[in-house]
PDB file of N, CA and C in Angstrom:
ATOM      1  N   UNK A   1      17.741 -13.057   0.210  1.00  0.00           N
ATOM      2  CA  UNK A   1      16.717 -12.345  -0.503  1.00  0.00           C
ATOM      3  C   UNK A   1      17.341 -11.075  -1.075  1.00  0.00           C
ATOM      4  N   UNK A   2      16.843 -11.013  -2.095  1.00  0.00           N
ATOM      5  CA  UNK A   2      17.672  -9.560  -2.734  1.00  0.00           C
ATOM      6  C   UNK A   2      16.364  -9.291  -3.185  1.00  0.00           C
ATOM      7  N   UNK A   3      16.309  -7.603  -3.081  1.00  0.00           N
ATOM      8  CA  UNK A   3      15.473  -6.874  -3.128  1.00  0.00           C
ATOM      9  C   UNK A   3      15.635  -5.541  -3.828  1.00  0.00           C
ATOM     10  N   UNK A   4      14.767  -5.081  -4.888  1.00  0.00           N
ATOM     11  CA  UNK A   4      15.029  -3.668  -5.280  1.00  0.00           C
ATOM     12  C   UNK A   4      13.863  -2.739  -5.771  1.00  0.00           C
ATOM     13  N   UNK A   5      13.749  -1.363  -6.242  1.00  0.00           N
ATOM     14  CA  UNK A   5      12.402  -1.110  -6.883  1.00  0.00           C
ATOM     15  C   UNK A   5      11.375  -2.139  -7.622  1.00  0.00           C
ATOM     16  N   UNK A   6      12.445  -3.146  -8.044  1.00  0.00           N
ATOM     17  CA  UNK A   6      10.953  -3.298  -9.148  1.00  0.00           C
ATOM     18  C   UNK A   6      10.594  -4.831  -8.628  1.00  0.00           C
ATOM     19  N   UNK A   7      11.323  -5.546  -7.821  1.00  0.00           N
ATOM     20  CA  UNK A   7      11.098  -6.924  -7.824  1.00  0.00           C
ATOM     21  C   UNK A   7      11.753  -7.382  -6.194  1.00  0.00           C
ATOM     22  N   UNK A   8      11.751  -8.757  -6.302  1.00  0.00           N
ATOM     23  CA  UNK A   8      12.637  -9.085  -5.258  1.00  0.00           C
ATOM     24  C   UNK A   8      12.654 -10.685  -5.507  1.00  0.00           C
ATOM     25  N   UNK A   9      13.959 -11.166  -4.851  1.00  0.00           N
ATOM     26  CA  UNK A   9      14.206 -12.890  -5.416  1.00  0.00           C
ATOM     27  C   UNK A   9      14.505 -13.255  -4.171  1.00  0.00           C
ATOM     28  N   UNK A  10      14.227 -14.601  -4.226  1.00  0.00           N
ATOM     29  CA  UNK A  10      14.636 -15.321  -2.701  1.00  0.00           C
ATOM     30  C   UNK A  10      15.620 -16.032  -3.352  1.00  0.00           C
ATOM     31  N   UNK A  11      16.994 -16.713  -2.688  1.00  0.00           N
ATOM     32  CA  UNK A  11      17.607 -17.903  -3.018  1.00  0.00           C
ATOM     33  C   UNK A  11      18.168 -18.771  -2.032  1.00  0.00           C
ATOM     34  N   UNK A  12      18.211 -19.609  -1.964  1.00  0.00           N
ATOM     35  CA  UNK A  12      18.582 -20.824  -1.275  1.00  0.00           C
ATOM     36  C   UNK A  12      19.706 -20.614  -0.780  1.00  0.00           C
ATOM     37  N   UNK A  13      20.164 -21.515   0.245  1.00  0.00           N
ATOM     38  CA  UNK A  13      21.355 -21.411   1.188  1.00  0.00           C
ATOM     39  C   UNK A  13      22.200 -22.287   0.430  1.00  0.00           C
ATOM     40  N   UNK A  14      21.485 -23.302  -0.313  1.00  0.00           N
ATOM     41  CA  UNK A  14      22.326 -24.019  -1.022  1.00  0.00           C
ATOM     42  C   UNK A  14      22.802 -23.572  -2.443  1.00  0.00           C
ATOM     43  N   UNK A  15      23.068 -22.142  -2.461  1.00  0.00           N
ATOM     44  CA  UNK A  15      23.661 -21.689  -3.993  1.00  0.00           C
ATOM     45  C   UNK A  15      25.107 -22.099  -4.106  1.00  0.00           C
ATOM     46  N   UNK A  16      25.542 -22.331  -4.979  1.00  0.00           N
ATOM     47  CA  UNK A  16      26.686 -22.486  -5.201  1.00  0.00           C
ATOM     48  C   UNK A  16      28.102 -21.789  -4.631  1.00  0.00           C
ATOM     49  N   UNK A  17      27.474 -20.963  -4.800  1.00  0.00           N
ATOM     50  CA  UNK A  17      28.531 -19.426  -4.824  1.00  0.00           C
ATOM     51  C   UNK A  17      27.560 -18.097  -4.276  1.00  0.00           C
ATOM     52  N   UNK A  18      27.573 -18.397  -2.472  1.00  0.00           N
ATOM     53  CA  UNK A  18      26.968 -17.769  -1.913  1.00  0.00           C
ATOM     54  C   UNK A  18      27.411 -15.715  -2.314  1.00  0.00           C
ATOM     55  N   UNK A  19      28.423 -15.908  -3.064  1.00  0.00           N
ATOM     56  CA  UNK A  19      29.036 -14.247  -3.217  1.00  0.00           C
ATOM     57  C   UNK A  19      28.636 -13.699  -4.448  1.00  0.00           C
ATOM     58  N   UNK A  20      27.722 -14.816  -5.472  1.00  0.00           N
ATOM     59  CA  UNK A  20      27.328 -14.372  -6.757  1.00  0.00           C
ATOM     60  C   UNK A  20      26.112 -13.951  -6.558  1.00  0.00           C
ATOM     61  N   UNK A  21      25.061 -13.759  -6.837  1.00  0.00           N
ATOM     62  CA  UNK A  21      23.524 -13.353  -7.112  1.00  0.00           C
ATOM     63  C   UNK A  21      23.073 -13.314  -8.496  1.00  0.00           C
ATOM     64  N   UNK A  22      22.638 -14.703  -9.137  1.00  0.00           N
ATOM     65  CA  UNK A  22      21.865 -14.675 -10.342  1.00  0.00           C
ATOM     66  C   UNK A  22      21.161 -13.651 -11.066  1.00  0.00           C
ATOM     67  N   UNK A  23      20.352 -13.797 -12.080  1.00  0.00           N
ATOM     68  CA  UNK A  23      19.492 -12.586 -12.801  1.00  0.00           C
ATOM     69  C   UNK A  23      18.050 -12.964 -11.674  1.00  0.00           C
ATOM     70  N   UNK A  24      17.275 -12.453 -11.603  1.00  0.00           N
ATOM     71  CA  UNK A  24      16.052 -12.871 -11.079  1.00  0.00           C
ATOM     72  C   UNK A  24      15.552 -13.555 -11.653  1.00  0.00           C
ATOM     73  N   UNK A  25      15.403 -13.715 -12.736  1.00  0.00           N
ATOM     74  CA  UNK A  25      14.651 -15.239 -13.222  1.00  0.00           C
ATOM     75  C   UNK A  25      15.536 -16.778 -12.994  1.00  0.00           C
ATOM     76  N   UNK A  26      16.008 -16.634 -12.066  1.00  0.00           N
ATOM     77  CA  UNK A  26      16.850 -17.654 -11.642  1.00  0.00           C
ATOM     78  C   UNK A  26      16.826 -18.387 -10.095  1.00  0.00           C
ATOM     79  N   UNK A  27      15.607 -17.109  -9.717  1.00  0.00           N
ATOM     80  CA  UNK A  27      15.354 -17.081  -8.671  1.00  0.00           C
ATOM     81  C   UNK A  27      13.813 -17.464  -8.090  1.00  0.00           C
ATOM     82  N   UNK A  28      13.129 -17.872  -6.941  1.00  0.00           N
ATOM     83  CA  UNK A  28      11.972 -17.963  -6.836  1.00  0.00           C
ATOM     84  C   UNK A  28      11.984 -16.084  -6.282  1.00  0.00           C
ATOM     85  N   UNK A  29      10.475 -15.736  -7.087  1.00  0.00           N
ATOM     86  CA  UNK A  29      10.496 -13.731  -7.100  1.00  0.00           C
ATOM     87  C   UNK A  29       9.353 -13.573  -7.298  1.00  0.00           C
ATOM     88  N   UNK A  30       9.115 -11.829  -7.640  1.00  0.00           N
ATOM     89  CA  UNK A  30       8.181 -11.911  -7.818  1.00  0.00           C
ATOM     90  C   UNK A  30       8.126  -9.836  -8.150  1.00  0.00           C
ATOM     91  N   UNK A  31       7.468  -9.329  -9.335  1.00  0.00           N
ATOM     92  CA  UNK A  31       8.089  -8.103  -9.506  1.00  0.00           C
ATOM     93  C   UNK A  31       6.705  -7.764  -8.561  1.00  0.00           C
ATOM     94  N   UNK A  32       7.224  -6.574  -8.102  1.00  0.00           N
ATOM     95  CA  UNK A  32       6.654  -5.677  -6.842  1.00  0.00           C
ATOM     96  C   UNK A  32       5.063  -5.850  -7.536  1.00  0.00           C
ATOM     97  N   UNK A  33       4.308  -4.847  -8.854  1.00  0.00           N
ATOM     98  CA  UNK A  33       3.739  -4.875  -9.471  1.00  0.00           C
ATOM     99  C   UNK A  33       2.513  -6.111  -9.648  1.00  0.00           C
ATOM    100  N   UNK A  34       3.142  -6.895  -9.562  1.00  0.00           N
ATOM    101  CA  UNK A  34       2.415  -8.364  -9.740  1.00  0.00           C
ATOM    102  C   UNK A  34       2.183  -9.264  -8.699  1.00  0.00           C
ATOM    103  N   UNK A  35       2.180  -8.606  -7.251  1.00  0.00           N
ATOM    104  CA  UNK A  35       1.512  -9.187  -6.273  1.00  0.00           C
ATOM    105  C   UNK A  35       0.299  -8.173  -6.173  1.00  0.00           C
ATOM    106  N   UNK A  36      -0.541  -9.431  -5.241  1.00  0.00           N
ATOM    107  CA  UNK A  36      -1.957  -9.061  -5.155  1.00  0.00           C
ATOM    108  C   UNK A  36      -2.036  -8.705  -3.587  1.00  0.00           C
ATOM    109  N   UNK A  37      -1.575 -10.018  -2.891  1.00  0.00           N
ATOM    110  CA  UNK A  37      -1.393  -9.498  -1.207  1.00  0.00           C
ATOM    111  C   UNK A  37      -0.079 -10.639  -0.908  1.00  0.00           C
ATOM    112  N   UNK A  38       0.506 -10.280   0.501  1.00  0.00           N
ATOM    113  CA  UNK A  38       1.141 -10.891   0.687  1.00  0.00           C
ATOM    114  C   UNK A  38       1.239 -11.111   2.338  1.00  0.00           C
ATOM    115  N   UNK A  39       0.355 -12.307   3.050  1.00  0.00           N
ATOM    116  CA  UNK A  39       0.253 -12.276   3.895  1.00  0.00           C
ATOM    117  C   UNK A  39       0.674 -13.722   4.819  1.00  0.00           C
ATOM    118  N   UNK A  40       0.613 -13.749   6.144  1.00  0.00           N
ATOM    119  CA  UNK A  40       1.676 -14.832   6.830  1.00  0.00           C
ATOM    120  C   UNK A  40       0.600 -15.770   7.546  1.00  0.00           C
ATOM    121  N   UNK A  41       0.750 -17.393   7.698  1.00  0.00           N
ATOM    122  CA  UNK A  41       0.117 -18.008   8.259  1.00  0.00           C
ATOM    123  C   UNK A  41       1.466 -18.745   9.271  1.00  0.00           C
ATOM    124  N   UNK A  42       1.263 -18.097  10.580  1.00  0.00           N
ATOM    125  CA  UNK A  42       2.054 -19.069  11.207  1.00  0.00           C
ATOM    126  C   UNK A  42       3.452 -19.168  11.115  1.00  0.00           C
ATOM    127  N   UNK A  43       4.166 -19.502  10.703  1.00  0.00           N
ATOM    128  CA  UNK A  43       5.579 -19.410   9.898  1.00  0.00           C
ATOM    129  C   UNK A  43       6.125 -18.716   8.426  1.00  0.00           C
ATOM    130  N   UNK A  44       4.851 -19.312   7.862  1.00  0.00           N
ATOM    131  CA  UNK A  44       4.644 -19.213   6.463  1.00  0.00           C
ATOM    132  C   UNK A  44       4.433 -17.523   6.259  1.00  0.00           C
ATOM    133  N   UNK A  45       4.736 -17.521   5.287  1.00  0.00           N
ATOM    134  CA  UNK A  45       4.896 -16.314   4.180  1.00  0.00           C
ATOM    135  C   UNK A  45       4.568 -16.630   2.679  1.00  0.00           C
ATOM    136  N   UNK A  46       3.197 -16.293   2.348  1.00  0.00           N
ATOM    137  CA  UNK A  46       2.582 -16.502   1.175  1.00  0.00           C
ATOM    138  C   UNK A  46       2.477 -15.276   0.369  1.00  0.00           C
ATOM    139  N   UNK A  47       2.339 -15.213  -0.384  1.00  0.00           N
ATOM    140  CA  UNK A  47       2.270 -14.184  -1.607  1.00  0.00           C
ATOM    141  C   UNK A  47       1.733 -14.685  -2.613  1.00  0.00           C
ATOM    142  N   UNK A  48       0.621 -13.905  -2.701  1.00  0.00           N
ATOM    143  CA  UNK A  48      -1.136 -14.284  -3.854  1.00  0.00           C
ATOM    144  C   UNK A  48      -1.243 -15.594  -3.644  1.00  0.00           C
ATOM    145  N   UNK A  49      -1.287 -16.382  -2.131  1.00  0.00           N
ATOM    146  CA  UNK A  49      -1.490 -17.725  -1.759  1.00  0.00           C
ATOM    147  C   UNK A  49      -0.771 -18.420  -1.815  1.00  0.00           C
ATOM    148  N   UNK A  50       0.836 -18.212  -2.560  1.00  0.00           N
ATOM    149  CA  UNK A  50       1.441 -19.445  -2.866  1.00  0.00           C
ATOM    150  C   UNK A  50       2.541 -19.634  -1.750  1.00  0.00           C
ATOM    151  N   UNK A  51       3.239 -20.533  -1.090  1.00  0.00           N
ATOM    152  CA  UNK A  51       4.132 -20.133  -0.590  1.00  0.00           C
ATOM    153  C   UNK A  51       5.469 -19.565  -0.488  1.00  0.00           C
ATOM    154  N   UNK A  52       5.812 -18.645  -0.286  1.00  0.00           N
ATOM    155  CA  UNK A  52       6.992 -17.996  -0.459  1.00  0.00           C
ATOM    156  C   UNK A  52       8.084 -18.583   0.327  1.00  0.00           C
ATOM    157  N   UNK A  53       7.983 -18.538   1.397  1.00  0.00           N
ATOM    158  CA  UNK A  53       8.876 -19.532   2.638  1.00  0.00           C
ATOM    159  C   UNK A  53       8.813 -19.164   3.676  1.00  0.00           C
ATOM    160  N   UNK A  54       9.328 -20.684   4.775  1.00  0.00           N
ATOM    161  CA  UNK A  54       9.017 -20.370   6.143  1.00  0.00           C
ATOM    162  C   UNK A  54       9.839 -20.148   6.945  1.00  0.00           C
ATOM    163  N   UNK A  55       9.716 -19.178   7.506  1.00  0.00           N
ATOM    164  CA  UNK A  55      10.789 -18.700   8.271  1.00  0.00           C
ATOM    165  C   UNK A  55      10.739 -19.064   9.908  1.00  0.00           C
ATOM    166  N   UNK A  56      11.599 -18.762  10.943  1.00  0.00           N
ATOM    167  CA  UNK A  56      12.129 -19.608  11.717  1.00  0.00           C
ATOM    168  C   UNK A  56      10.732 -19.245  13.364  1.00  0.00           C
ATOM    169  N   UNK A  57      10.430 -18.632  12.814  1.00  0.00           N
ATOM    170  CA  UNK A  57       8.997 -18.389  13.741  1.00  0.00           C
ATOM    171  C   UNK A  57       8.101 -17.336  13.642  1.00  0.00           C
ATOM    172  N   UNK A  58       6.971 -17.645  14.277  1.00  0.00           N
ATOM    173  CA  UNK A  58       5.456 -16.773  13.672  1.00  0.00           C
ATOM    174  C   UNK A  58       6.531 -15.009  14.101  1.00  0.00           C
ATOM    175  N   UNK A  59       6.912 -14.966  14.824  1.00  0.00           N
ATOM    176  CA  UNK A  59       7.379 -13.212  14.956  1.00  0.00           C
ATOM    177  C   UNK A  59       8.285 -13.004  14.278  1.00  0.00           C
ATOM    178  N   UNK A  60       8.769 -13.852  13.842  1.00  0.00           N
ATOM    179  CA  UNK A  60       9.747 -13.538  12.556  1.00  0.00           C
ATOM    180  C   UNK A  60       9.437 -13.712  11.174  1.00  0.00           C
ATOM    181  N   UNK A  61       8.105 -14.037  10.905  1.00  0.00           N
ATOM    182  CA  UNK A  61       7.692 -14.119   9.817  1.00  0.00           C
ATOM    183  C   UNK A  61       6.732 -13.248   9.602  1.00  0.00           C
ATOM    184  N   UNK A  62       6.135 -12.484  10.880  1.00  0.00           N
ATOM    185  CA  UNK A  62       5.144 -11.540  11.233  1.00  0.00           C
ATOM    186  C   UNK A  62       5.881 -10.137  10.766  1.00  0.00           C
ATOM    187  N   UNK A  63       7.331 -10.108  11.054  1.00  0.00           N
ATOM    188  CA  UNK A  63       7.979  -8.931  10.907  1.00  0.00           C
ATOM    189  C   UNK A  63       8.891  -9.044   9.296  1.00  0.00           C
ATOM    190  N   UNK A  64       9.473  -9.468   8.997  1.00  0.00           N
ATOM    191  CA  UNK A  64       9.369  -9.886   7.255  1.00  0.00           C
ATOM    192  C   UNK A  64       8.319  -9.777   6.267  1.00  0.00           C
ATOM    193  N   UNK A  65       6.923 -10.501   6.845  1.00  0.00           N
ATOM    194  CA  UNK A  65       5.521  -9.706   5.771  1.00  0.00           C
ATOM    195  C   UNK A  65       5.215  -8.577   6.216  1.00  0.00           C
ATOM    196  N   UNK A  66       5.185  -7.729   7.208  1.00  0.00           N
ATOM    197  CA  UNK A  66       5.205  -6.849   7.650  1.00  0.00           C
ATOM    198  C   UNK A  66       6.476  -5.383   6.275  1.00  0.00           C
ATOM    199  N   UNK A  67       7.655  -5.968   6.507  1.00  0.00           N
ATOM    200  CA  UNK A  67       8.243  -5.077   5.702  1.00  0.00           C
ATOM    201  C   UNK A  67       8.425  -5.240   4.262  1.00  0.00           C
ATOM    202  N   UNK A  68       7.403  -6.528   3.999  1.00  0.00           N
ATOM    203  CA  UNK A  68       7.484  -6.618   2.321  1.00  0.00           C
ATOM    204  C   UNK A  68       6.061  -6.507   1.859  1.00  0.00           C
ATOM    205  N   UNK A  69       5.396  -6.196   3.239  1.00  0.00           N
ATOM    206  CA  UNK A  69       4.307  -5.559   2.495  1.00  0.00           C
ATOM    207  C   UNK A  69       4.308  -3.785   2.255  1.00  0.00           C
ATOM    208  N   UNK A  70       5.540  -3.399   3.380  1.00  0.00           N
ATOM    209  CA  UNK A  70       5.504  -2.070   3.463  1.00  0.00           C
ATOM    210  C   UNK A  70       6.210  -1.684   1.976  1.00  0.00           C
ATOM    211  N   UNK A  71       7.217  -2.528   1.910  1.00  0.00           N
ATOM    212  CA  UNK A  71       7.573  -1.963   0.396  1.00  0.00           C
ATOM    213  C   UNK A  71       6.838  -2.394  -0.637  1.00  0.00           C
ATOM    214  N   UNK A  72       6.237  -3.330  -0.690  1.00  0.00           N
ATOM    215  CA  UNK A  72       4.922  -3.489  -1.685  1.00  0.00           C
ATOM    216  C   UNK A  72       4.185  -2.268  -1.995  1.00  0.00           C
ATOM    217  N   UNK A  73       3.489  -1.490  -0.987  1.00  0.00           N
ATOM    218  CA  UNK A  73       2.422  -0.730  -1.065  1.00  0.00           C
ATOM    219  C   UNK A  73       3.323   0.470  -1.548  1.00  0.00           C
ATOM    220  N   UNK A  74       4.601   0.921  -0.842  1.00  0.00           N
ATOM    221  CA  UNK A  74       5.009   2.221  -1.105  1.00  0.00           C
ATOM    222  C   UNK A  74       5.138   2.489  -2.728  1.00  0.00           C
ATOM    223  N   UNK A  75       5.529   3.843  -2.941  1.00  0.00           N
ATOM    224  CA  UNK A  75       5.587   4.079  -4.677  1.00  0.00           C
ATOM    225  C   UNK A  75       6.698   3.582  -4.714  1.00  0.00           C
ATOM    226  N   UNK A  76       6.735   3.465  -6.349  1.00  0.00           N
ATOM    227  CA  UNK A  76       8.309   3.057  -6.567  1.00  0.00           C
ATOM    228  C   UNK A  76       9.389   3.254  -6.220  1.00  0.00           C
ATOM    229  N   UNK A  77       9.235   5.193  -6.504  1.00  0.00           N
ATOM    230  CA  UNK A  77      10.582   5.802  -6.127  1.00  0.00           C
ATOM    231  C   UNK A  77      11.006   5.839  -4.752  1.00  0.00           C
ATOM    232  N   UNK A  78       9.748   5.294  -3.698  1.00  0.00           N
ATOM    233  CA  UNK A  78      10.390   5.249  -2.639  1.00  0.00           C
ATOM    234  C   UNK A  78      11.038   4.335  -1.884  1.00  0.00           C
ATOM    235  N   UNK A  79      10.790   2.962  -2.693  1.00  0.00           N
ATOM    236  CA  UNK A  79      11.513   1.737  -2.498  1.00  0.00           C
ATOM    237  C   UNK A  79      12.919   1.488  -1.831  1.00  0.00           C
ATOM    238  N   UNK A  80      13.515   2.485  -2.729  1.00  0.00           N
ATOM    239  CA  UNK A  80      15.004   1.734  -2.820  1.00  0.00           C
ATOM    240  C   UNK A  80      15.104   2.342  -1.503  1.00  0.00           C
ATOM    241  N   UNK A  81      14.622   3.417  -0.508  1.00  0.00           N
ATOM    242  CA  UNK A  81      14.907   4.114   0.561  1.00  0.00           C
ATOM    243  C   UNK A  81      14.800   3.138   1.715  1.00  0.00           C
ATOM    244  N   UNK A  82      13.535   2.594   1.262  1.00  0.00           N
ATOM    245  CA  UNK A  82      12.807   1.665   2.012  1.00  0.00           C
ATOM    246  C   UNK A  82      13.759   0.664   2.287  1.00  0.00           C
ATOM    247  N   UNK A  83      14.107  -0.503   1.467  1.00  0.00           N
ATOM    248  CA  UNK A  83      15.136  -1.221   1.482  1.00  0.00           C
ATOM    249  C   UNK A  83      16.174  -0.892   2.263  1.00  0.00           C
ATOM    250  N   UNK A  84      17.037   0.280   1.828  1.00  0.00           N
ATOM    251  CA  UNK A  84      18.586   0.836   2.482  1.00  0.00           C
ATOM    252  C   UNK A  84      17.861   0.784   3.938  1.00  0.00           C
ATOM    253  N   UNK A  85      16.961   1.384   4.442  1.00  0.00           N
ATOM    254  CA  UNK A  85      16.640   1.578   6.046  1.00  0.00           C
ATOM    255  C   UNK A  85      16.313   0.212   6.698  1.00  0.00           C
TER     256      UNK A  85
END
C-alpha cells in the first residue's frame, strides 16, 4: 500500500517488480477526498461499501481501518506526518 496526502493505492504481491511502484491509476485507490466512510466487516476492509481487501484477521483489519480512517479525517497538511509515524 502506498500512501500520501492526497490518495493512497493498494497493489498486489503479484507485481512484477516488487521495487517499482506504478502511477496510482494503476493501482486499486482511492484519493483521500473521495471517500465517504471506510469501515471493516470481519476481515474485510471496505471503503464507501466496496471492498478494499482482506486482511489476515478481524484485529488486523480493525487496526489498518482504524489508521486509514485516522488519516482520512485528518487535514491534509497533516497527513504526510501521519503516515511517517
Amino acid at each position: 500500500m502506498c500512501l500520501d496526502e492526497n490518495r493512497f493505492v493498494l497493489f498486489t504481491i503479484e507485481s512484477p517488480n516488487p521495487g517499482y511502484r506504478p502511477e496510482a491509476s494503476s493501482g486499486i485507490g482511492f484519493q483521500w477526498d473521495e471517500i465517504e466512510r471506510i469501515t471493516r466487516d470481519g476481515k474485510k476492509i471496505l471503503v464507501n461499501g466496496n471492498l478494499l481487501l482482506k486482511e489476515s484477521s478481524p484485529e488486523a483489519a480493525f487496526r489498518l481501518a482504524e489508521f486509514l480512517r485516522e488519516i482520512w479525517k485528518a487535514e491534509k497538511s497533516q497527513r504526510r506526518s501521519l503516515i511517517a509515524s
